[in-house]
C-alpha atoms as a PDB file:
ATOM      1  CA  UNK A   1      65.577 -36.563   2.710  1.00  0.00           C
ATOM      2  CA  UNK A   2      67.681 -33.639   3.273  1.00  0.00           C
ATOM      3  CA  UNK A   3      69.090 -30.315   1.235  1.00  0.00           C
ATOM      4  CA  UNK A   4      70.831 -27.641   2.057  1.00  0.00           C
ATOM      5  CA  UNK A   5      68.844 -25.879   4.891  1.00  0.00           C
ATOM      6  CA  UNK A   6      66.147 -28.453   4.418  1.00  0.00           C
ATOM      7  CA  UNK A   7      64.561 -31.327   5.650  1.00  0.00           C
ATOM      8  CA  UNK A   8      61.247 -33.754   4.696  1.00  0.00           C
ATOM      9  CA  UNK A   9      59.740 -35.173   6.967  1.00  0.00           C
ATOM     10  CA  UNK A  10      57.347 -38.335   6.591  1.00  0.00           C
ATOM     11  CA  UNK A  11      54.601 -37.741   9.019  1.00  0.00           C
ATOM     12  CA  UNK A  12      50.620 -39.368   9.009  1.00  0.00           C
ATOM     13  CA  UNK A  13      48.699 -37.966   6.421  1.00  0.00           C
ATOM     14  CA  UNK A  14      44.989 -38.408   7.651  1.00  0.00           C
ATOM     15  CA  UNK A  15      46.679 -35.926  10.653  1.00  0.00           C
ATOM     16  CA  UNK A  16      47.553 -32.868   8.136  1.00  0.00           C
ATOM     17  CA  UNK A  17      45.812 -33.486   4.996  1.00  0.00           C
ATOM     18  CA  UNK A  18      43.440 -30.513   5.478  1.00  0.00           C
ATOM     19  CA  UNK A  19      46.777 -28.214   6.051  1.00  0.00           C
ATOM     20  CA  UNK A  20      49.458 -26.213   4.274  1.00  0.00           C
ATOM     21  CA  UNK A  21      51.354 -25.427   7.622  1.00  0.00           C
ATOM     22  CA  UNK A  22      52.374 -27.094  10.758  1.00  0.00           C
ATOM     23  CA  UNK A  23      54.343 -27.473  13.265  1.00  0.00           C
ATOM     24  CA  UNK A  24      57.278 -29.769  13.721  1.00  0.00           C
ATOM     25  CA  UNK A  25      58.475 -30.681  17.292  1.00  0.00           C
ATOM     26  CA  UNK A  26      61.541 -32.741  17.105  1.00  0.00           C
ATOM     27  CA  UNK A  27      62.730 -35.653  20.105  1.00  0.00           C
ATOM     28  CA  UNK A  28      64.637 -32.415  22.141  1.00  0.00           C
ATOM     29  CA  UNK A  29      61.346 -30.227  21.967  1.00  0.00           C
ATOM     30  CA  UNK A  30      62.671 -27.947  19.700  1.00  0.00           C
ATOM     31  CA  UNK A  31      59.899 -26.977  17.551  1.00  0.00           C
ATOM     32  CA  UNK A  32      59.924 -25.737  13.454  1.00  0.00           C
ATOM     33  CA  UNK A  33      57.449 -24.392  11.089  1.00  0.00           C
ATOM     34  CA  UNK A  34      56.428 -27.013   8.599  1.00  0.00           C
ATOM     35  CA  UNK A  35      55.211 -26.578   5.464  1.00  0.00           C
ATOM     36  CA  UNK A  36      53.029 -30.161   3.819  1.00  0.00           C
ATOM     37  CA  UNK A  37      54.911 -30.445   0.554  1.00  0.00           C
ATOM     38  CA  UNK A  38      52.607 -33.338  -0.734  1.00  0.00           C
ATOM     39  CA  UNK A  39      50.461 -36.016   0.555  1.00  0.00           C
ATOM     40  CA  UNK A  40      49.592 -39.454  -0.114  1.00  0.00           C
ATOM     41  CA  UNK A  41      46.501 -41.281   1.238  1.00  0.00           C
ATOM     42  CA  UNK A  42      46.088 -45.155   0.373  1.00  0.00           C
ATOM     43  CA  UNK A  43      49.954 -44.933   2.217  1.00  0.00           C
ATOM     44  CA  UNK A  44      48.922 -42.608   5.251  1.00  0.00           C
ATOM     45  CA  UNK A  45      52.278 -40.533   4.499  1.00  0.00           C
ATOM     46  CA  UNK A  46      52.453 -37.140   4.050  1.00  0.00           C
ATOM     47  CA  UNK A  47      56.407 -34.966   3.180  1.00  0.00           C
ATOM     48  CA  UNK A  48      56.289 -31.929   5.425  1.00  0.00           C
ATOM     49  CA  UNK A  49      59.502 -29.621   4.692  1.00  0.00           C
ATOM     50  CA  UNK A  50      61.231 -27.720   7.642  1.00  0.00           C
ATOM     51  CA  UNK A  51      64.043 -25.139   7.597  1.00  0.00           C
ATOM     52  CA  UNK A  52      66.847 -25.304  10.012  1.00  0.00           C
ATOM     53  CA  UNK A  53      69.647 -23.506  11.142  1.00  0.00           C
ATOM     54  CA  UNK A  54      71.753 -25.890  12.387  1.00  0.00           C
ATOM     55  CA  UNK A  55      73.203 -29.137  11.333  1.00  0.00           C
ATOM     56  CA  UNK A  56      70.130 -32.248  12.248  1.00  0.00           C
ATOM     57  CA  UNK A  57      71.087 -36.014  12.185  1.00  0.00           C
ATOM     58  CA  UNK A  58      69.627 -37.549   9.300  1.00  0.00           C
ATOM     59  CA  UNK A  59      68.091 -40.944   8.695  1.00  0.00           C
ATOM     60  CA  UNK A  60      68.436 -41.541   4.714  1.00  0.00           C
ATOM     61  CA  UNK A  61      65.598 -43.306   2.595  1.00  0.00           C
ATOM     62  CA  UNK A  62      66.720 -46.540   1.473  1.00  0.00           C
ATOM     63  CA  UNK A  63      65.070 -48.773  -1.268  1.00  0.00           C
ATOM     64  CA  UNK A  64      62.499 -51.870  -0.022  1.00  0.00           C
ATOM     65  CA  UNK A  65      63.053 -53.568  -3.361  1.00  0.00           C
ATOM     66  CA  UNK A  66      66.507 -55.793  -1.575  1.00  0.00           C
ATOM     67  CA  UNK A  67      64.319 -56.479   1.662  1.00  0.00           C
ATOM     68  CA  UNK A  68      63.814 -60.172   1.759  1.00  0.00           C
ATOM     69  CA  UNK A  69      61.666 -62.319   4.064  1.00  0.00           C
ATOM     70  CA  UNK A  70      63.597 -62.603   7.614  1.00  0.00           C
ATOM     71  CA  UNK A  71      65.301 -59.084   7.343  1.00  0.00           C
ATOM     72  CA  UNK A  72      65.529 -57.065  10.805  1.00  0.00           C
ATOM     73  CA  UNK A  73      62.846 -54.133  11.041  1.00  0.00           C
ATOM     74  CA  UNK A  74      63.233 -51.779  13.792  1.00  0.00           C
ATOM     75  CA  UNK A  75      60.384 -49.318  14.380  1.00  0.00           C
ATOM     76  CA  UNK A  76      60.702 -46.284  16.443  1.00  0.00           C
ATOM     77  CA  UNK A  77      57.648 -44.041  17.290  1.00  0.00           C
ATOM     78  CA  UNK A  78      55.719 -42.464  19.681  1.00  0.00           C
ATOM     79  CA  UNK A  79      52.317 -43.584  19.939  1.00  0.00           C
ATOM     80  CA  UNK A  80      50.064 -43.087  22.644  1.00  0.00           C
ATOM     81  CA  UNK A  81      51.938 -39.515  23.509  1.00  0.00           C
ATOM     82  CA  UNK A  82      55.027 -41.532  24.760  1.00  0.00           C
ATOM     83  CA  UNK A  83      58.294 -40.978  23.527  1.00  0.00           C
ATOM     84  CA  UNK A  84      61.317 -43.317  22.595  1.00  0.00           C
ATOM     85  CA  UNK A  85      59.376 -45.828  21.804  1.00  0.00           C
ATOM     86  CA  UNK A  86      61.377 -49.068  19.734  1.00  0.00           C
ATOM     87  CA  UNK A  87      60.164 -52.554  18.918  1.00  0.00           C
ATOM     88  CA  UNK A  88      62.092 -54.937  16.393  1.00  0.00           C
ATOM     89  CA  UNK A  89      61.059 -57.429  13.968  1.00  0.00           C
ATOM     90  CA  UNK A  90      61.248 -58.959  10.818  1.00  0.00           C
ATOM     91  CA  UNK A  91      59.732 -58.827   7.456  1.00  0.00           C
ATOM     92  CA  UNK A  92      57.439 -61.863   6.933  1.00  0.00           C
ATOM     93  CA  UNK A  93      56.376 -61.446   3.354  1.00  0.00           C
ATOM     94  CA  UNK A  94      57.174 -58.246   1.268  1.00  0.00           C
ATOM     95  CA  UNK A  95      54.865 -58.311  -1.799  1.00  0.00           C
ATOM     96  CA  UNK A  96      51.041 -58.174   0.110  1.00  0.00           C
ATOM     97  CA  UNK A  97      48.425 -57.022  -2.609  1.00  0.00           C
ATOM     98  CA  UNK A  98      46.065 -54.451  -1.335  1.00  0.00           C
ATOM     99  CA  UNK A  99      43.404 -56.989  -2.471  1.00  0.00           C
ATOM    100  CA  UNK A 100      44.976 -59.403   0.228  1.00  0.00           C
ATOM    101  CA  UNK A 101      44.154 -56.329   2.932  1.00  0.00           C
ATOM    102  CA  UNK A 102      40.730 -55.700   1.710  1.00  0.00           C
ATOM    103  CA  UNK A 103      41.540 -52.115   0.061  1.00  0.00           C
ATOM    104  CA  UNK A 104      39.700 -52.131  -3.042  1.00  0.00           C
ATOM    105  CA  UNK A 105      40.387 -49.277  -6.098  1.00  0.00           C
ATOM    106  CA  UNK A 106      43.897 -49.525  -5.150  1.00  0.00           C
ATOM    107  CA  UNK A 107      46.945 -51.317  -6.588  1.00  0.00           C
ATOM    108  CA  UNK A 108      49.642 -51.449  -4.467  1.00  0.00           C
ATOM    109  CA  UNK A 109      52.037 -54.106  -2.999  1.00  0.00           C
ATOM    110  CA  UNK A 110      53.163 -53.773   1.061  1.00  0.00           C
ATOM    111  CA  UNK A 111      55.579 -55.172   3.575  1.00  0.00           C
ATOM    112  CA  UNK A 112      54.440 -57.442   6.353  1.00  0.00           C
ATOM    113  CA  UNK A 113      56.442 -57.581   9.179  1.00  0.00           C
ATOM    114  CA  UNK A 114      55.866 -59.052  12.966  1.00  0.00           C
ATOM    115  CA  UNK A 115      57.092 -55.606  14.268  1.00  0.00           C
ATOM    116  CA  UNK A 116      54.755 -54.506  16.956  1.00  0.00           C
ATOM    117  CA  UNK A 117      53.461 -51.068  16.767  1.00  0.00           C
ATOM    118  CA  UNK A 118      50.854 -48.856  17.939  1.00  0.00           C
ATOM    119  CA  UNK A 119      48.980 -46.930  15.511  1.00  0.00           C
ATOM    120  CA  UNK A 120      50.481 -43.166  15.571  1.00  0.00           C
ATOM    121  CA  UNK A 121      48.764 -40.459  16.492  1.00  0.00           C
ATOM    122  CA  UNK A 122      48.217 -38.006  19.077  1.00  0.00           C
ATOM    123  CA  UNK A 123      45.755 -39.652  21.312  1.00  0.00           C
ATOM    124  CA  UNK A 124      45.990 -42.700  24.210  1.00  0.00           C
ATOM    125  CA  UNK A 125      42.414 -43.405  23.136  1.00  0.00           C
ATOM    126  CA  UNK A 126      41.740 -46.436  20.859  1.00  0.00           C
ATOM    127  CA  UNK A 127      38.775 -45.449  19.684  1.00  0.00           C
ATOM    128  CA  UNK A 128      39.510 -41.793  18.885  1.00  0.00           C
ATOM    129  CA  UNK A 129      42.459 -39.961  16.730  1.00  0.00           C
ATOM    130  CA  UNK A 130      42.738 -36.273  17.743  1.00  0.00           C
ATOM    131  CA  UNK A 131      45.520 -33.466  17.531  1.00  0.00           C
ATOM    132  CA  UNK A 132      46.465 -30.740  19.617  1.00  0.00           C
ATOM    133  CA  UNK A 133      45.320 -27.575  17.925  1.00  0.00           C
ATOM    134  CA  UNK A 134      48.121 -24.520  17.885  1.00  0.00           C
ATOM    135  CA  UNK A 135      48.322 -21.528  16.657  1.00  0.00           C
ATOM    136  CA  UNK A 136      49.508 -22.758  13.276  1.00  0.00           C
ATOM    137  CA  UNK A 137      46.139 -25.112  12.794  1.00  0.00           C
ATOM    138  CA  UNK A 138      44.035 -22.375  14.439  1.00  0.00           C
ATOM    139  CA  UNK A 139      45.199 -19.547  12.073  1.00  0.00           C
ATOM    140  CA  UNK A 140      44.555 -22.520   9.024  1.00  0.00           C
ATOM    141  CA  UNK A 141      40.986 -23.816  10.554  1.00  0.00           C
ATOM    142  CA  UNK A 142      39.335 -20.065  10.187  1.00  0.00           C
ATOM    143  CA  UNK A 143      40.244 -19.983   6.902  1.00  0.00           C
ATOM    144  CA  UNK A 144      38.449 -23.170   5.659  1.00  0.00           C
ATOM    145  CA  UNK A 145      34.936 -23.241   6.122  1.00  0.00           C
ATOM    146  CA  UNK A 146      34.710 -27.230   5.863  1.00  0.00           C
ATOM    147  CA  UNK A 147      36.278 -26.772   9.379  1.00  0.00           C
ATOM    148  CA  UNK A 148      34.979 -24.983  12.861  1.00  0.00           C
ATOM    149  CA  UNK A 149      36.004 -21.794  13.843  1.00  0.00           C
ATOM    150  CA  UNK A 150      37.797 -22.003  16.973  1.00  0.00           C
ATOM    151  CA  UNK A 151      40.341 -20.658  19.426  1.00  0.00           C
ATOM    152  CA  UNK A 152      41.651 -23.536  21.193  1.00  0.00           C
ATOM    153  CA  UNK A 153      40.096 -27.506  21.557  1.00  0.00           C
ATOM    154  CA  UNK A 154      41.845 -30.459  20.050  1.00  0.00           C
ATOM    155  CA  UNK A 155      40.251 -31.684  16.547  1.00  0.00           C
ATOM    156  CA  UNK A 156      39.089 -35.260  16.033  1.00  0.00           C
ATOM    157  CA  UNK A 157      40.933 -36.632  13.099  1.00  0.00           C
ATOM    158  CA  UNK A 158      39.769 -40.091  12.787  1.00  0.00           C
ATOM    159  CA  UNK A 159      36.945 -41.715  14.301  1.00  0.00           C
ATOM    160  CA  UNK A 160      37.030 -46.188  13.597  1.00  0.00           C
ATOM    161  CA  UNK A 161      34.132 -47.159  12.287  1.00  0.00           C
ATOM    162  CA  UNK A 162      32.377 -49.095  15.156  1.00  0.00           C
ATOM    163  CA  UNK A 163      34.750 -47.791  17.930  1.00  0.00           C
ATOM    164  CA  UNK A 164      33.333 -46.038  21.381  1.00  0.00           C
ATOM    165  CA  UNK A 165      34.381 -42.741  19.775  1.00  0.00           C
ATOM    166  CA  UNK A 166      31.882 -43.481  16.559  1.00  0.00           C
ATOM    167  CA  UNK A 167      28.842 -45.049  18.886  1.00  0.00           C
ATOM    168  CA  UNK A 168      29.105 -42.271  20.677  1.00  0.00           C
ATOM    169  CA  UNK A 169      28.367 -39.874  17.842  1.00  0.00           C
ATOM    170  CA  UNK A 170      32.139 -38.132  16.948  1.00  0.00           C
ATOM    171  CA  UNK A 171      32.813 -37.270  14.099  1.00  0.00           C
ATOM    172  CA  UNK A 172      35.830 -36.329  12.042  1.00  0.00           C
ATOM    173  CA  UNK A 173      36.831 -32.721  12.186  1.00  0.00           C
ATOM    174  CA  UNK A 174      34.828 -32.191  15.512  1.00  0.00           C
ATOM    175  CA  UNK A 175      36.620 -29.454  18.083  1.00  0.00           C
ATOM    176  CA  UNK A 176      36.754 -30.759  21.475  1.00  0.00           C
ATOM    177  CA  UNK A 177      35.706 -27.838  23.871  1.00  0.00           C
ATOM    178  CA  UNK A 178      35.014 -29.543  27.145  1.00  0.00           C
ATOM    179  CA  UNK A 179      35.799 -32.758  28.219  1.00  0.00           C
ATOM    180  CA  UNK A 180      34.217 -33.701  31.921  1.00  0.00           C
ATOM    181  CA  UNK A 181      32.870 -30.094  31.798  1.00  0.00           C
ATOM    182  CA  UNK A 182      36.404 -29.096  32.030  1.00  0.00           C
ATOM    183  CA  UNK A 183      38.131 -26.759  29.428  1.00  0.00           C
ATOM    184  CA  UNK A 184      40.345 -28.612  27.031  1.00  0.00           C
ATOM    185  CA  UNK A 185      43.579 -28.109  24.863  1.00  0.00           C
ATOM    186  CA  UNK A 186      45.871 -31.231  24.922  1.00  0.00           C
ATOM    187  CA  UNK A 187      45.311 -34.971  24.791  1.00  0.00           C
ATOM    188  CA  UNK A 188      47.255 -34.985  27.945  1.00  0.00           C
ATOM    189  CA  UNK A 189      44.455 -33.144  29.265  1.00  0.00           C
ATOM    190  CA  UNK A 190      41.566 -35.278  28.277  1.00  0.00           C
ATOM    191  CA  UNK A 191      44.082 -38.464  29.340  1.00  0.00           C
ATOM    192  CA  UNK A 192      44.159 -37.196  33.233  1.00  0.00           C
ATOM    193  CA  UNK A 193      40.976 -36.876  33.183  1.00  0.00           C
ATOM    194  CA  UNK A 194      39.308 -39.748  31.650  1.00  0.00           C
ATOM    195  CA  UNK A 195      41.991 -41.433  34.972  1.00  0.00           C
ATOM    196  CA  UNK A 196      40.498 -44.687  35.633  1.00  0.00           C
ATOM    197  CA  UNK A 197      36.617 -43.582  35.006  1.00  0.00           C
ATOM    198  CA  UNK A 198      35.696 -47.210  33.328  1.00  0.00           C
ATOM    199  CA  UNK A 199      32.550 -47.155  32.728  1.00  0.00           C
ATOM    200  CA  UNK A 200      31.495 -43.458  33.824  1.00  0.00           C
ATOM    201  CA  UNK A 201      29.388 -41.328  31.245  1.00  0.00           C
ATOM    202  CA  UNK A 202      31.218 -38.313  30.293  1.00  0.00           C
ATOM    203  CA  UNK A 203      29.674 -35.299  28.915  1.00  0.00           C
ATOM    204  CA  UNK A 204      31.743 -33.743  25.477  1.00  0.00           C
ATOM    205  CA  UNK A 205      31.374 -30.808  24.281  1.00  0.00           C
ATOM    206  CA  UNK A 206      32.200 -30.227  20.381  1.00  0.00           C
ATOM    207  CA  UNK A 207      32.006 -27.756  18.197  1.00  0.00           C
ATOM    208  CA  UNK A 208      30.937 -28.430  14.190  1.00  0.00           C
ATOM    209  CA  UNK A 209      31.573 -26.673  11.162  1.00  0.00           C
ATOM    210  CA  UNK A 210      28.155 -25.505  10.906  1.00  0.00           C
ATOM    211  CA  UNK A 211      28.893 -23.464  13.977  1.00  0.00           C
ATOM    212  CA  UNK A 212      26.819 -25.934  15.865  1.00  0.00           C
ATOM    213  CA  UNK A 213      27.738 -27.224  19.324  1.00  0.00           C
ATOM    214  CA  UNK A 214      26.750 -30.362  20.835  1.00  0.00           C
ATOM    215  CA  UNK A 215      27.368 -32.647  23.518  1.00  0.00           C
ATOM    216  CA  UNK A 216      27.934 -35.773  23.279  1.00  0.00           C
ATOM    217  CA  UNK A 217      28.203 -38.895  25.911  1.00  0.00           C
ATOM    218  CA  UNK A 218      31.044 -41.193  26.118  1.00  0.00           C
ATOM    219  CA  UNK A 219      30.986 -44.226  28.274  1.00  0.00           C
ATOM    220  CA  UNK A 220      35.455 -45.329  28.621  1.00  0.00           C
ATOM    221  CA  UNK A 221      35.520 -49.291  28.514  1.00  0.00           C
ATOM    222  CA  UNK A 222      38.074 -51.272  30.084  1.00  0.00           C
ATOM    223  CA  UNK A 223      40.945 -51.670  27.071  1.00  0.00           C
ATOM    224  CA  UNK A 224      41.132 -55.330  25.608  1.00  0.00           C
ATOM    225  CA  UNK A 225      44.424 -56.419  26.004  1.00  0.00           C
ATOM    226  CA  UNK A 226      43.822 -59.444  24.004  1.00  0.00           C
ATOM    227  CA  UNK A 227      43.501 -58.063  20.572  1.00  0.00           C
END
C-alpha cells in the first residue's frame, strides 16, 4: 500500500513484534528506516511504514474473496538468506478453518495452495529462526528489559518446539555471542561455519535477559530432504 512519500510493507511478525523501529533493505540493497505500524499474530504479518525519496515500484493489495480453486499463485521470497527466489502454484481450496489446521481460540478462514515455499526468515537453519541485530534493534533491545543488553550477536526469534535448536536448550530472545568459539554477527556467519560439521558438537554462547550467559551444545544433523 502506498501514499505520498510512503510505503507499508508486509513483513513476518514473530521477527519484529518486540519493535517500534527497523530497518528495511530492499532487492538493490538500499536500506530505509522502518517504523512497525501494527501487527498481527494468528497471520504472522506485521505493516512496517518506510519513507522514500524517490519513486519505488509498487505491488497493489488485491482482494482473495474472487480467488477460486485452480487460480495461479506465484510466491516470491527469500528464505534461507537467498534472494530472487519464485515458485508457482495454485490455490487448492480457499476457505480452510483454523480448526482444520489445529489453531484453537482462533476463527479464521485461509488459502491452501500447492505453492512451495520455505518458511521466511533470516536463518538457513531449520530448527532455529534468528535475525541479524543492527544498530536499530540494538538501540531498541537496551531499552526493554524483557530483552538482553547487547552490542552485537544475532537474536533467536523462534525456536520449533521439538527441533535441534529447542533440544538443545535455545530459547526465544537468546543473543548469540559465539558460535564455534568464534565471534558472531550475521547468519551468514554462523552458516560458514556450521560448513558441513554433521554431527560435530558445537559450543554456543548466549546471552539472557537476566544478564546471564550460557553455553549451550548443538549437535547439526544431516537435513531430511524427504519432509
Amino acid at each position: 500500500m502506498m501514499t505520498q512519500n510512503t510505503l507499508s510493507v508486509s513483513y513476518n511478525q514473530r521477527l519484529i513484534s518486540k519493535y517500534q523501529l527497523v530497518e528495511v533493505t530492499l532487492h538493490d540493497e538500499i536500506i530505509f528506516g522502518g517504523r512497525v505500524l501494527n501487527v498481527d499474530g494468528p497471520s504472522d504479518i506485521a505493516i512496517v511504514k518506510i519513507s522514500y525519496e524517490t519513486p519505488l515500484p509498487e505491488a497493489k493489495f488485491g482482494s482473495s474473496s474472487g480467488l477460486c480453486p485452480g487460480d495461479w499463485v506465484l510466491y516470491i521470497s527469500r528464505p534461507h538468506t537467498l534472494k530472487n527466489t519464485v515458485t508457482v502454484g495454485i490455490v487448492s481450496c480457499v476457505d480452510c478453518k483454523s480448526s482444520d489446521l489445529g489453531f484453537s481460540g482462533v476463527t479464521r478462514e485461509y488459502l491452501q495452495t500447492n505453492c512451495a515455499y520455505a518458511l521466511e526468515s533470516s536463518t538457513a537453519l531449520d530448527w532455529l529462526q534468528m535475525l541479524d541485530l543492527n544498530e536499530v534493534f540494538i538501540a531498541q533491545l537496551k531499552t526493554n528489559a524483557s530483552l538482553p543488553n547487547v552490542n552485537k550477536g544475532i537474536l533467536v526469534t523462534m525456536v520449533p518446539p521439538g527441533s535441534l535448536g529447542d533440544r538443545a536448550g535455545f530459547r526465544p530472545d537468546d543473543v548469540v555471542i559465539e558460535f564455534d568459539g568464534k565471534p558472531v554477527e550475521s547468519m551468514e556467519e554462523v552458516i560458514e561455519i556450521l560448513g558441513d560439521k554433521v554431527g560435530v558438537p558445537i559450543k554456543v554462547l548466549v546471552k539472557r535477559a537476566s544478564g546471564e550467559s550460557v553455553t549451550l551444545t548443538v549437535i547439526p544433523e544431516e537435513l531430511n530432504l524427504d519432509v
